[in-house]
C-alpha atoms as a PDB file:
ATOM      1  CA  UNK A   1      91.671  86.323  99.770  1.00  0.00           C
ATOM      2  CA  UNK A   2      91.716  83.910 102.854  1.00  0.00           C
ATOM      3  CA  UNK A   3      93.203  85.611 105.899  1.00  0.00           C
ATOM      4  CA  UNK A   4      96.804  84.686 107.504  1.00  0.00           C
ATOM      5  CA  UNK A   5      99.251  85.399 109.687  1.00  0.00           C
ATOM      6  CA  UNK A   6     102.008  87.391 108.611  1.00  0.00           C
ATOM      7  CA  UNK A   7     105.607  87.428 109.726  1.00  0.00           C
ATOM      8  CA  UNK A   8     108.444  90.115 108.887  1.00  0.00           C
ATOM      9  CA  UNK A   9     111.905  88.423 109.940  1.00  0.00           C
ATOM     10  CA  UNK A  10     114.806  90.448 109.979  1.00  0.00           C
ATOM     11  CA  UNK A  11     117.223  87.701 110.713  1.00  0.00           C
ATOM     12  CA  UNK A  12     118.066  84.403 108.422  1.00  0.00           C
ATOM     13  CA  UNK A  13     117.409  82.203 111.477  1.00  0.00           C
ATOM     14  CA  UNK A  14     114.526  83.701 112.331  1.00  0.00           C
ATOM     15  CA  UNK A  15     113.414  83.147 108.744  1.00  0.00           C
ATOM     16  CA  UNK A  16     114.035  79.257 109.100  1.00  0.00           C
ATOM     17  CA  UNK A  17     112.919  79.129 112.359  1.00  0.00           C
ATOM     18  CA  UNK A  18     109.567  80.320 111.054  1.00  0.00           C
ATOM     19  CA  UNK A  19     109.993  77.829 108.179  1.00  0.00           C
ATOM     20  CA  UNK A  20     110.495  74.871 110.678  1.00  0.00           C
ATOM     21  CA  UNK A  21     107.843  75.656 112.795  1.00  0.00           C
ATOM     22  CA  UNK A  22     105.292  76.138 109.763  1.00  0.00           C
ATOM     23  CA  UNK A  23     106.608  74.685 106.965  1.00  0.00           C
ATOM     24  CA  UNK A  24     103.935  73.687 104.191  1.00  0.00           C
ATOM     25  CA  UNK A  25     101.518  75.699 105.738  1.00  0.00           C
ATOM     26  CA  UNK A  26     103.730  79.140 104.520  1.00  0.00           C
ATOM     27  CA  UNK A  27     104.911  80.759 101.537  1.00  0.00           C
ATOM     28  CA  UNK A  28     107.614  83.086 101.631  1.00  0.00           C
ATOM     29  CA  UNK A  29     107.213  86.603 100.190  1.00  0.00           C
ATOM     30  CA  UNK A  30     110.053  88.469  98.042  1.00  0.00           C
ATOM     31  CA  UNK A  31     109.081  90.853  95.517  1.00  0.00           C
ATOM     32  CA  UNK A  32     105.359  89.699  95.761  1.00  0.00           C
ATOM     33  CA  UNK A  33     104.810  90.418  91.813  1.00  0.00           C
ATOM     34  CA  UNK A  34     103.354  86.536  91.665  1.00  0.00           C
ATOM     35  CA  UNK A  35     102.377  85.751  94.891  1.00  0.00           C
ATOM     36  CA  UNK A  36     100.199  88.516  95.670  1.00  0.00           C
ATOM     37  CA  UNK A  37      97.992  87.564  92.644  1.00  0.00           C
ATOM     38  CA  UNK A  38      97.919  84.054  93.493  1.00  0.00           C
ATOM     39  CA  UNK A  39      96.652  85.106  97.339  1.00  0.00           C
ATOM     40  CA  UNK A  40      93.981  87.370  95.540  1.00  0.00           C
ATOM     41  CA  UNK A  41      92.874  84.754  92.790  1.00  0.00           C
ATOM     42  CA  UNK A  42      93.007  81.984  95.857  1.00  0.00           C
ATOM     43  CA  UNK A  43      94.933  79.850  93.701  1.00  0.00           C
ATOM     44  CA  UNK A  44      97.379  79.648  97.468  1.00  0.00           C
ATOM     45  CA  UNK A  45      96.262  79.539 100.755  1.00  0.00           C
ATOM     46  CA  UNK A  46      98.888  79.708 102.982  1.00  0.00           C
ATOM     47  CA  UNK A  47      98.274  79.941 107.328  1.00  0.00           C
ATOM     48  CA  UNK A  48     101.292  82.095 106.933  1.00  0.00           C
ATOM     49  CA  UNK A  49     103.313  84.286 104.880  1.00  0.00           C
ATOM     50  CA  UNK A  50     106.639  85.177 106.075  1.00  0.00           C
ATOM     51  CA  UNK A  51     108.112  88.255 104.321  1.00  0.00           C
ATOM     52  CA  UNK A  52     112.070  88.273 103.533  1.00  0.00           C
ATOM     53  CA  UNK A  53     112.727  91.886 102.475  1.00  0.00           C
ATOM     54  CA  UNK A  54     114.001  92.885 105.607  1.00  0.00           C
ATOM     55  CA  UNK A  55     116.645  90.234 105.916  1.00  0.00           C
ATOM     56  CA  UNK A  56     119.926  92.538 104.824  1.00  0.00           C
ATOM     57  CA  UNK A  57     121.626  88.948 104.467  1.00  0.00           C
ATOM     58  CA  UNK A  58     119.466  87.875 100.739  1.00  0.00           C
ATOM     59  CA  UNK A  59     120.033  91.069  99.222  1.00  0.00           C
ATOM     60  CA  UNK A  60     122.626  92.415  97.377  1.00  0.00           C
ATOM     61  CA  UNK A  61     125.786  91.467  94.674  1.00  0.00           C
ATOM     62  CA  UNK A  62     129.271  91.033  95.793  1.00  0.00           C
ATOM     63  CA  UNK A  63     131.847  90.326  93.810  1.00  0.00           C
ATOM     64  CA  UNK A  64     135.062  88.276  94.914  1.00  0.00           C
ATOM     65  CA  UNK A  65     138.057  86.555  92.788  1.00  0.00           C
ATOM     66  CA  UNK A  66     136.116  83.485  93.260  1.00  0.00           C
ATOM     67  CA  UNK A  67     132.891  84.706  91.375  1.00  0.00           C
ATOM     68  CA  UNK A  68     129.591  87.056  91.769  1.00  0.00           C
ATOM     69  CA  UNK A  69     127.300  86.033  94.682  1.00  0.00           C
ATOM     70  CA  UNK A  70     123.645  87.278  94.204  1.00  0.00           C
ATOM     71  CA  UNK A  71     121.542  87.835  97.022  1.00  0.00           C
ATOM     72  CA  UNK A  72     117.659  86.160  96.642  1.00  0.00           C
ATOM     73  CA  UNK A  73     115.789  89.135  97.180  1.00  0.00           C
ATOM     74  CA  UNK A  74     117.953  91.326  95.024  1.00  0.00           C
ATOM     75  CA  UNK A  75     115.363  93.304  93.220  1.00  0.00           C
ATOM     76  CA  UNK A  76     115.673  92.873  89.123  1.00  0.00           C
ATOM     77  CA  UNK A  77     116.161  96.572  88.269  1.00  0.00           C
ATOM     78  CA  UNK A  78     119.763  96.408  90.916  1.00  0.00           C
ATOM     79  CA  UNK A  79     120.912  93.311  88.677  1.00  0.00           C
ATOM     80  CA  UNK A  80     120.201  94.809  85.627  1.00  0.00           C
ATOM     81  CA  UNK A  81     121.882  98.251  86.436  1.00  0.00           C
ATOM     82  CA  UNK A  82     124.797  96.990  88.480  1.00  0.00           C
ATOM     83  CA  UNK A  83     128.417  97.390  87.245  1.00  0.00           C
ATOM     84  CA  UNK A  84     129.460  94.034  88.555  1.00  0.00           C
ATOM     85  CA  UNK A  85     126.541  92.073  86.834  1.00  0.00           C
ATOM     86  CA  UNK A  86     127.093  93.945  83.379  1.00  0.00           C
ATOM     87  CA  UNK A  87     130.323  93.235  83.138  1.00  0.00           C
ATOM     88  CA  UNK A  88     131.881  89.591  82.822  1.00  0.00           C
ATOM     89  CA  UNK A  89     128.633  88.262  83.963  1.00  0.00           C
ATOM     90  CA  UNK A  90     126.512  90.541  81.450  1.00  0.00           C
ATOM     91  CA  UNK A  91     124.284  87.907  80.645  1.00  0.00           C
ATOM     92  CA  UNK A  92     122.255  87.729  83.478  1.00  0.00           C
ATOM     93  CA  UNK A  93     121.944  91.390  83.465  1.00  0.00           C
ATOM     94  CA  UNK A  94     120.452  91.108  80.092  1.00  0.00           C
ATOM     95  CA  UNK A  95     117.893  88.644  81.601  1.00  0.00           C
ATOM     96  CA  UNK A  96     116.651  90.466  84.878  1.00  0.00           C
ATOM     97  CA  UNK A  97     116.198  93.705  82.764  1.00  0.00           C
ATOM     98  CA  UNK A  98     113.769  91.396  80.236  1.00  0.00           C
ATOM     99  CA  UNK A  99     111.523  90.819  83.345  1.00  0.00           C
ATOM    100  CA  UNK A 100     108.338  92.510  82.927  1.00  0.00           C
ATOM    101  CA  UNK A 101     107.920  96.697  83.023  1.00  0.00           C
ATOM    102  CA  UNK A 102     110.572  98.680  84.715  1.00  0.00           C
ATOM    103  CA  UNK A 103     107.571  99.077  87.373  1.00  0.00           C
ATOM    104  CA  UNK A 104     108.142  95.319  87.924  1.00  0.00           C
ATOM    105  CA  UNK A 105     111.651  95.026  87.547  1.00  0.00           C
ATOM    106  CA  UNK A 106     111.595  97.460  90.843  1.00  0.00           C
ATOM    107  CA  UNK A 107     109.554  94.893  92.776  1.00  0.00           C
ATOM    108  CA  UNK A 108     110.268  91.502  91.529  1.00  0.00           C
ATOM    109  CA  UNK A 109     113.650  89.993  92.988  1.00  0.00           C
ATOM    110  CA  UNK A 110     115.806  87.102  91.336  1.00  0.00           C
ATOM    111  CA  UNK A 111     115.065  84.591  94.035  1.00  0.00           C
ATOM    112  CA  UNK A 112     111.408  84.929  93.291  1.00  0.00           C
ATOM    113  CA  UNK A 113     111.811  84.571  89.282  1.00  0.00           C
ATOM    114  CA  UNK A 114     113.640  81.533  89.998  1.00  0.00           C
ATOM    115  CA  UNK A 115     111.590  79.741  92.698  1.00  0.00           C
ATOM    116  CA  UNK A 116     108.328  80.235  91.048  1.00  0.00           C
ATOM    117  CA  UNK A 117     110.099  77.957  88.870  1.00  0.00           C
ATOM    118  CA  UNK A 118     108.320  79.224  85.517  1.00  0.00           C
ATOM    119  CA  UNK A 119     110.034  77.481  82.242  1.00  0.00           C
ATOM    120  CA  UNK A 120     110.231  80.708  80.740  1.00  0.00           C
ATOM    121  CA  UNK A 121     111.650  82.520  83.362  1.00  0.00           C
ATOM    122  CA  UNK A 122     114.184  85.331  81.842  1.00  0.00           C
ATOM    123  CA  UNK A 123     116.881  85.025  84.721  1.00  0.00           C
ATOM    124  CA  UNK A 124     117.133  80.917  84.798  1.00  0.00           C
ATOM    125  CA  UNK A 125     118.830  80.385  81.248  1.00  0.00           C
ATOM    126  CA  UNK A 126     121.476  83.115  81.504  1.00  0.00           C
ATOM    127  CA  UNK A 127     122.662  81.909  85.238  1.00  0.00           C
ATOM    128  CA  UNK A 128     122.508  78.530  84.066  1.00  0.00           C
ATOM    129  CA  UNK A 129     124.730  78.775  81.041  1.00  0.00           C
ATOM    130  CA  UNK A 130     126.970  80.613  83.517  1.00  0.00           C
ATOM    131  CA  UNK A 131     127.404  77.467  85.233  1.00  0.00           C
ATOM    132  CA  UNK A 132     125.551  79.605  88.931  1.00  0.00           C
ATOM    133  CA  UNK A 133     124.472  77.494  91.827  1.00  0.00           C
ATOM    134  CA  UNK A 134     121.804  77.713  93.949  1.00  0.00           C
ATOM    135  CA  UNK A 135     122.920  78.125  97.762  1.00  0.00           C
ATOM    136  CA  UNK A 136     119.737  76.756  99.771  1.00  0.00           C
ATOM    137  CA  UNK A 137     119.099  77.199 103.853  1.00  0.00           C
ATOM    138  CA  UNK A 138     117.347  75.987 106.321  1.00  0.00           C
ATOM    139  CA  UNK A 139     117.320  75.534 109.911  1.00  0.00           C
ATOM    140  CA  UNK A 140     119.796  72.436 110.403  1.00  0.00           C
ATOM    141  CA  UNK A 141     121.875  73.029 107.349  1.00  0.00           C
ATOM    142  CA  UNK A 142     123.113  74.856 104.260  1.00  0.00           C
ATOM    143  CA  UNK A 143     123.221  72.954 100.747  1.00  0.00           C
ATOM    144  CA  UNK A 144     124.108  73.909  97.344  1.00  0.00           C
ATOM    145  CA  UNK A 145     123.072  72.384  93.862  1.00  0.00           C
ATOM    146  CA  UNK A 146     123.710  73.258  90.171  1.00  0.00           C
ATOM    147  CA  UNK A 147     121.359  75.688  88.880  1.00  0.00           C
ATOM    148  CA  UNK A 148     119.892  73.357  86.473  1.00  0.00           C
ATOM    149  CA  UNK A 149     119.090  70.931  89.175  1.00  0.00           C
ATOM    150  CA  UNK A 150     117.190  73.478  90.857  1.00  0.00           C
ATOM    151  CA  UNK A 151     114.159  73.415  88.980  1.00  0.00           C
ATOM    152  CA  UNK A 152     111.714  69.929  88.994  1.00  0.00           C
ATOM    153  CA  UNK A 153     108.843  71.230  86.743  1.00  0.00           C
ATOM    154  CA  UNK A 154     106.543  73.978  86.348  1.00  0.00           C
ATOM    155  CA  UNK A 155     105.887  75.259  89.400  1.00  0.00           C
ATOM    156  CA  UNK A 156     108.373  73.045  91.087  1.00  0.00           C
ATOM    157  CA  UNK A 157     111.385  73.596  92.901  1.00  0.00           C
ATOM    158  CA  UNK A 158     114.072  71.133  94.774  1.00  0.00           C
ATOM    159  CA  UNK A 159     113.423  73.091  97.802  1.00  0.00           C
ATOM    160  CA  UNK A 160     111.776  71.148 101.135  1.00  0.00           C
ATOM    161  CA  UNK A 161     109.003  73.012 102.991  1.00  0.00           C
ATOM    162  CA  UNK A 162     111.522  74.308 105.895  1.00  0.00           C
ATOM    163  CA  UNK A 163     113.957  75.373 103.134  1.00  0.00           C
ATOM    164  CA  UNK A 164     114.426  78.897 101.164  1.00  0.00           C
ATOM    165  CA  UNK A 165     116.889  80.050  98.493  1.00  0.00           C
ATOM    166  CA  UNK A 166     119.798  82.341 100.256  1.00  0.00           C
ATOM    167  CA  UNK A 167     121.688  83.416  97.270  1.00  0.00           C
ATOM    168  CA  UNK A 168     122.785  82.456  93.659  1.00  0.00           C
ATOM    169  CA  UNK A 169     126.721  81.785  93.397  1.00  0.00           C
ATOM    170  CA  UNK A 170     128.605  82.644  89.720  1.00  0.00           C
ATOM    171  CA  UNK A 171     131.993  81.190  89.514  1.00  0.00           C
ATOM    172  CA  UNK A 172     134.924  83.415  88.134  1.00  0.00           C
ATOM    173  CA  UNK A 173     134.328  82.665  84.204  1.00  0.00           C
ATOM    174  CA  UNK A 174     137.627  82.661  82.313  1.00  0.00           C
ATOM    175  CA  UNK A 175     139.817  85.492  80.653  1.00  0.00           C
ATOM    176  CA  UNK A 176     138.353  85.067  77.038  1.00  0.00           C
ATOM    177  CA  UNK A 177     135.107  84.347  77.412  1.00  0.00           C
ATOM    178  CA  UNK A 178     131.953  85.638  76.179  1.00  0.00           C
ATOM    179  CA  UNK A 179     128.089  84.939  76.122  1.00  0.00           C
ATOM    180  CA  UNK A 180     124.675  86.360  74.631  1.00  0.00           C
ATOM    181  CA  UNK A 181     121.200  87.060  76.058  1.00  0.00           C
ATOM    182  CA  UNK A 182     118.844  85.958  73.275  1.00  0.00           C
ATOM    183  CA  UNK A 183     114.559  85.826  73.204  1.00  0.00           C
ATOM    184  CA  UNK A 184     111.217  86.089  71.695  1.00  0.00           C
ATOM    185  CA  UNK A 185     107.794  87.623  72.695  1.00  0.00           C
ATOM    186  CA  UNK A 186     104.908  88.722  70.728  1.00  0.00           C
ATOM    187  CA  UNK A 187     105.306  92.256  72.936  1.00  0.00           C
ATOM    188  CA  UNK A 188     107.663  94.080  74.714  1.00  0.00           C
ATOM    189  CA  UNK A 189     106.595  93.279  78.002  1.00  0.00           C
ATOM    190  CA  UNK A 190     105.283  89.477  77.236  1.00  0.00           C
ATOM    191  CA  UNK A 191     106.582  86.230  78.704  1.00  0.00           C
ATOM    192  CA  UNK A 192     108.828  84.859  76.169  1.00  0.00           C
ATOM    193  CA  UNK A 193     108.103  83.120  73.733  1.00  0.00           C
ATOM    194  CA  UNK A 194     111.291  81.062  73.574  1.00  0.00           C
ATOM    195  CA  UNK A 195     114.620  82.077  75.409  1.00  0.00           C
ATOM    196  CA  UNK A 196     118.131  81.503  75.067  1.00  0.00           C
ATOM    197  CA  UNK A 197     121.482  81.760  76.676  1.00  0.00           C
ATOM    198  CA  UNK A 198     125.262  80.834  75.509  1.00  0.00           C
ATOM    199  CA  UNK A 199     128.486  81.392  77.387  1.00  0.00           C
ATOM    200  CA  UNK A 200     131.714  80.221  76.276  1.00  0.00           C
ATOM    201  CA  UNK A 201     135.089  80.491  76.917  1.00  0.00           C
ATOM    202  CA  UNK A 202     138.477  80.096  74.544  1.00  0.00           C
ATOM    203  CA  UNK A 203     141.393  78.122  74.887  1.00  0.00           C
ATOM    204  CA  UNK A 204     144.692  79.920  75.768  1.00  0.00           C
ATOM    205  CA  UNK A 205     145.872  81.672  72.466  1.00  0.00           C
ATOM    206  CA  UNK A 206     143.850  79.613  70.148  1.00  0.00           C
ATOM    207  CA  UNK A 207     140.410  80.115  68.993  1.00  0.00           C
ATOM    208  CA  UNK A 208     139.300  76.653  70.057  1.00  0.00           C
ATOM    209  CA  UNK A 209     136.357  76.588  71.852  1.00  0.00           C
ATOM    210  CA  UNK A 210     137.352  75.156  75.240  1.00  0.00           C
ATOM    211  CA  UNK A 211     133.775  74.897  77.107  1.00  0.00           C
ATOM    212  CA  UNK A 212     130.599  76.052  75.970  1.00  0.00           C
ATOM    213  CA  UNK A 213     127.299  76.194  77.951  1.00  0.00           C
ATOM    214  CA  UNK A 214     123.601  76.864  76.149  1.00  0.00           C
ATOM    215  CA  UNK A 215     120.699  76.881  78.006  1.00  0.00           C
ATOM    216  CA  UNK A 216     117.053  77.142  77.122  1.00  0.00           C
ATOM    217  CA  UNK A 217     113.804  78.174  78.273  1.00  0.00           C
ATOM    218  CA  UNK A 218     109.850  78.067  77.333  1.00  0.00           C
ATOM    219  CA  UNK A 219     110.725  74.737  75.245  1.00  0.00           C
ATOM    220  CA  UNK A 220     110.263  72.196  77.804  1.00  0.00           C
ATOM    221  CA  UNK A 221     108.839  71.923  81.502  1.00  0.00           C
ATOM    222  CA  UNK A 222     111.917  73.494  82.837  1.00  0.00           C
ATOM    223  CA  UNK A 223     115.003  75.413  82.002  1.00  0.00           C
ATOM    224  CA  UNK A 224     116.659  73.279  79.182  1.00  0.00           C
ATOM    225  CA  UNK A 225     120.773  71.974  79.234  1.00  0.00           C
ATOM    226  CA  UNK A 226     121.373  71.748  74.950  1.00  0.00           C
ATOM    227  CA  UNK A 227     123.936  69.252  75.657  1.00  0.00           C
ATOM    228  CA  UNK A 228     124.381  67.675  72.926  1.00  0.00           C
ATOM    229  CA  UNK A 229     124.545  71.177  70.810  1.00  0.00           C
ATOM    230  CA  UNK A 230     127.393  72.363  72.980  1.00  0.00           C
ATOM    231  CA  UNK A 231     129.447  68.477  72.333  1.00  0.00           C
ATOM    232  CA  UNK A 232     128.864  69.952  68.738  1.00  0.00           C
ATOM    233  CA  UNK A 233     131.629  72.453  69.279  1.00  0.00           C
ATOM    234  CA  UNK A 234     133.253  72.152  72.564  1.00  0.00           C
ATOM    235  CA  UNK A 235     137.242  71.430  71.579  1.00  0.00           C
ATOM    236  CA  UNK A 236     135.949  72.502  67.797  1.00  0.00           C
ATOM    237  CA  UNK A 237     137.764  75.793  66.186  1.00  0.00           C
ATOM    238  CA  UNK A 238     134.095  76.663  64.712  1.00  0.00           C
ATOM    239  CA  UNK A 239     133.184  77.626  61.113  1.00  0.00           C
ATOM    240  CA  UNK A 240     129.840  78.558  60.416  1.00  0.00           C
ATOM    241  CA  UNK A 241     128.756  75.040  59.614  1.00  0.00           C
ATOM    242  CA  UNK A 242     129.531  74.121  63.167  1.00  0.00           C
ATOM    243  CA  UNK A 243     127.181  77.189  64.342  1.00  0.00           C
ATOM    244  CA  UNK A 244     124.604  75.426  61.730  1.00  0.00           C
ATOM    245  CA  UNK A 245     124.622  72.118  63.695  1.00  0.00           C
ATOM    246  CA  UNK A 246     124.495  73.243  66.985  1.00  0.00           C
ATOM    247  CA  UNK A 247     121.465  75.079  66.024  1.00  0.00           C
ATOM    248  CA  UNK A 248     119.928  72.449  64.221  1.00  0.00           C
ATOM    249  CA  UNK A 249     120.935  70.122  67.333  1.00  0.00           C
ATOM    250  CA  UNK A 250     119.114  72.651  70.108  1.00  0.00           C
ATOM    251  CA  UNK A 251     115.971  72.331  68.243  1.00  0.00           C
ATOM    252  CA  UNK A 252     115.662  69.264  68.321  1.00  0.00           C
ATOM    253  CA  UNK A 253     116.312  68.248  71.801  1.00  0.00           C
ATOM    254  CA  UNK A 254     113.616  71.045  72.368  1.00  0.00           C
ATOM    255  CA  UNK A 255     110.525  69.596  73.639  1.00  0.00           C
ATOM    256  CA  UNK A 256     108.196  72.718  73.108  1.00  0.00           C
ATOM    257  CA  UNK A 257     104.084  72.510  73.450  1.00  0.00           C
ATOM    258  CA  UNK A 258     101.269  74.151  71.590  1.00  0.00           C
ATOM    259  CA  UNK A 259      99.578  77.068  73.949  1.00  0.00           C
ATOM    260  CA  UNK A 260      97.774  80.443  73.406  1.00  0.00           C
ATOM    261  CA  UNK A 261     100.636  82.160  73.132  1.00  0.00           C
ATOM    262  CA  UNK A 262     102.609  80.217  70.491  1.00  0.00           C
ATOM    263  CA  UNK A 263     102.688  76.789  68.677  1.00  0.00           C
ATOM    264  CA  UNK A 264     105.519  74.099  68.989  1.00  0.00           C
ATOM    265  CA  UNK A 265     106.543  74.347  65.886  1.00  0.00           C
ATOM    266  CA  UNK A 266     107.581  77.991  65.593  1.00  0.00           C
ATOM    267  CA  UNK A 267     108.936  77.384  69.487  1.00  0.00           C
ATOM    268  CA  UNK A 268     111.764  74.953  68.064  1.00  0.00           C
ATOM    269  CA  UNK A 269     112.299  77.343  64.853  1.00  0.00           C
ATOM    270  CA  UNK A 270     113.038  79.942  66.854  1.00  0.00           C
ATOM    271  CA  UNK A 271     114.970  78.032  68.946  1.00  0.00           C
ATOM    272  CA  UNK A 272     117.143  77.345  65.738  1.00  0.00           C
ATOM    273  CA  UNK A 273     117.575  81.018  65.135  1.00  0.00           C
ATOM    274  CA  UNK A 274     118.372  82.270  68.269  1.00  0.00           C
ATOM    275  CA  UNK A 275     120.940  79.411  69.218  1.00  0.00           C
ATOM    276  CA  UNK A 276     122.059  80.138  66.447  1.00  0.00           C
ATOM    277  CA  UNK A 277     122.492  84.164  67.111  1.00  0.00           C
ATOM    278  CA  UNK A 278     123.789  83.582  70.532  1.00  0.00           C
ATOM    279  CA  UNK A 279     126.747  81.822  69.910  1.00  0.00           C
ATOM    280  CA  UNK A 280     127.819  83.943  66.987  1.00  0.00           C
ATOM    281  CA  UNK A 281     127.363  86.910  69.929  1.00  0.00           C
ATOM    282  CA  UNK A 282     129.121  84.917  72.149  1.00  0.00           C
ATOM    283  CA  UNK A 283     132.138  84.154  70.267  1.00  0.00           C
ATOM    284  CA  UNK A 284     132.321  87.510  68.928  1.00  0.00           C
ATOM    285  CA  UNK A 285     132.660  88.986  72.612  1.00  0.00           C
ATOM    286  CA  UNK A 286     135.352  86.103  73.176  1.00  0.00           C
ATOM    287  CA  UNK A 287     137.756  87.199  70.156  1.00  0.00           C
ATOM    288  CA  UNK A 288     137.576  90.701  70.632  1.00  0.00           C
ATOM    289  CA  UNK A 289     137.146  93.182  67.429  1.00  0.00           C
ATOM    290  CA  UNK A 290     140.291  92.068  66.049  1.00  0.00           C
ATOM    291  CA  UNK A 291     139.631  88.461  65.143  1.00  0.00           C
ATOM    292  CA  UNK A 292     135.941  88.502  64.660  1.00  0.00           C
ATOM    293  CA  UNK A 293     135.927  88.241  60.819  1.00  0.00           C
ATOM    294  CA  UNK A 294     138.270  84.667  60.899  1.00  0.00           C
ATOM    295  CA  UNK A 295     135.236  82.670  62.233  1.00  0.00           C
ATOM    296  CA  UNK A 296     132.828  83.513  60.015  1.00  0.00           C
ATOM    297  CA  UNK A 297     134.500  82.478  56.508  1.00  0.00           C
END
């Protein structure tokens, strides 16, 4: 491991600060469960790390009429435990407690599952299909993007050198609404294989789906919009033929590869199945007990 200075802000501006004066030349350290391997395996060699755990500001979930705001250094193990997350926004619960061990999920933080940017990242599909944004800071100015914007590649963020991610935003989602957590690994504790996330939300007294958001990860080189799956029943009162074809429609706007772990081929069928599982989850949640069984003649 090459040797570098190392800086412990305990101040937002003094975190930027840093970042202006350094930029490139640093990497920012959260829950350190990927950087610290990629320091020992010299894979990055940064002049400076600048460590954000003492910053009170990027930690922590608050919840407001608006939505849930997420801090970026909120470990895994607070999401997936809190009351607030499990609740209305129970996806993305679901997702940070699929990261790693529980040792991990006790180290690793949200803002670093997100800006190492990994397509299979466990937190990125849930707060996508929950329509989150990414609130972004830097020394001259604040910024906010969509979620799915956020990521470029693998590896690959929309953040510039003097920026860092300050906290993930989750608008309010509607009064019948519900959404599903689904994924694959060949272990417990393994990077998924393929992963999947579906919120949705109801129309006023009607079981018409007003808006519907599924999101995908480990089939392409990022975090994965299945657009034209959701136009298959957004508006739609849906019947298990419409579940069919959005399922059918998410695999194949999938653009998985072949790898170690997995070939493309089983990637987009299990893409089919767990689209597929997720929104029957999802609308089930969204009807309540009562009206489950009407859906699925």
């Amino acid at each position: 491991m090459r040797s570098f200075d190392y800086f412990a802000p305990q101040s937002l501006g003094d975190a930027t600060s840093l970042l202006r004066r350094y930029g490139s030349k640093s990497r920012l350290l959260a829950g350190g469960t990927d950087l610290l391997l990629r320091l020992e395996r010299r894979l990055t060699e940064p002049s400076v790390v600048i460590d954000l755990k003492k910053i009170r500001a990027l930690s922590g979930i608050k919840a407001s009429g608006k939505g849930l705001r997420i801090g970026a250094v909120t470990l895994m193990e607070e999401i997936a435990s809190s009351p607030l997350a499990q609740g209305r926004y129970g996806i993305i619960a679901k997702g940070a407690a699929a990261v790693g061990s529980i040792q991990t999920q006790n180290r690793a933080t949200l803002g670093g599952n997100l800006c190492n940017a990994s397509p299979a990242a466990d937190t990125a599909p849930p707060l996508i299909a929950l329509s989150a944004r990414a609130r972004i800071a830097s020394s001259r100015r604040d910024r906010e993007v969509p979620l799915e914007e956020f990521f470029l590649g693998p590896g690959k963020t929309c953040l510039q050198p003097n920026e860092l991610l300050k906290e993930i935003f989750i608008p309010a989602p509607a009064g019948r609404s519900g959404g599903s957590f689904q994924r694959c690994t060949r272990t417990a504790m393994d990077i998924a294989l393929v992963n999947c996330a579906v919120f949705l939300s109801l129309a006023p007294k009607r079981e018409t789906i007003a808006d519907i958001r599924i999101a995908l990860g480990a089939v392409a080189p990022t975090p994965l919009r299945a657009r034209p799956a959701e136009d298959v029943l957004r508006g739609k009162n849906p019947d298990k033929g419409a579940v069919e074809e959005a399922a059918d429609r998410a695999a194949a706007g999938a653009s998985p590869i072949d790898d170690i772990r997995s070939s493309a081929s089983y990637r987009r069928d299990m893409v089919r199945i767990l689209t597929r599982r997720a929104i029957e989850e999802a609308l089930k949640e969204a009807l309540g007990s009562r009206q489950q069984k009407k859906w699925q003649r």
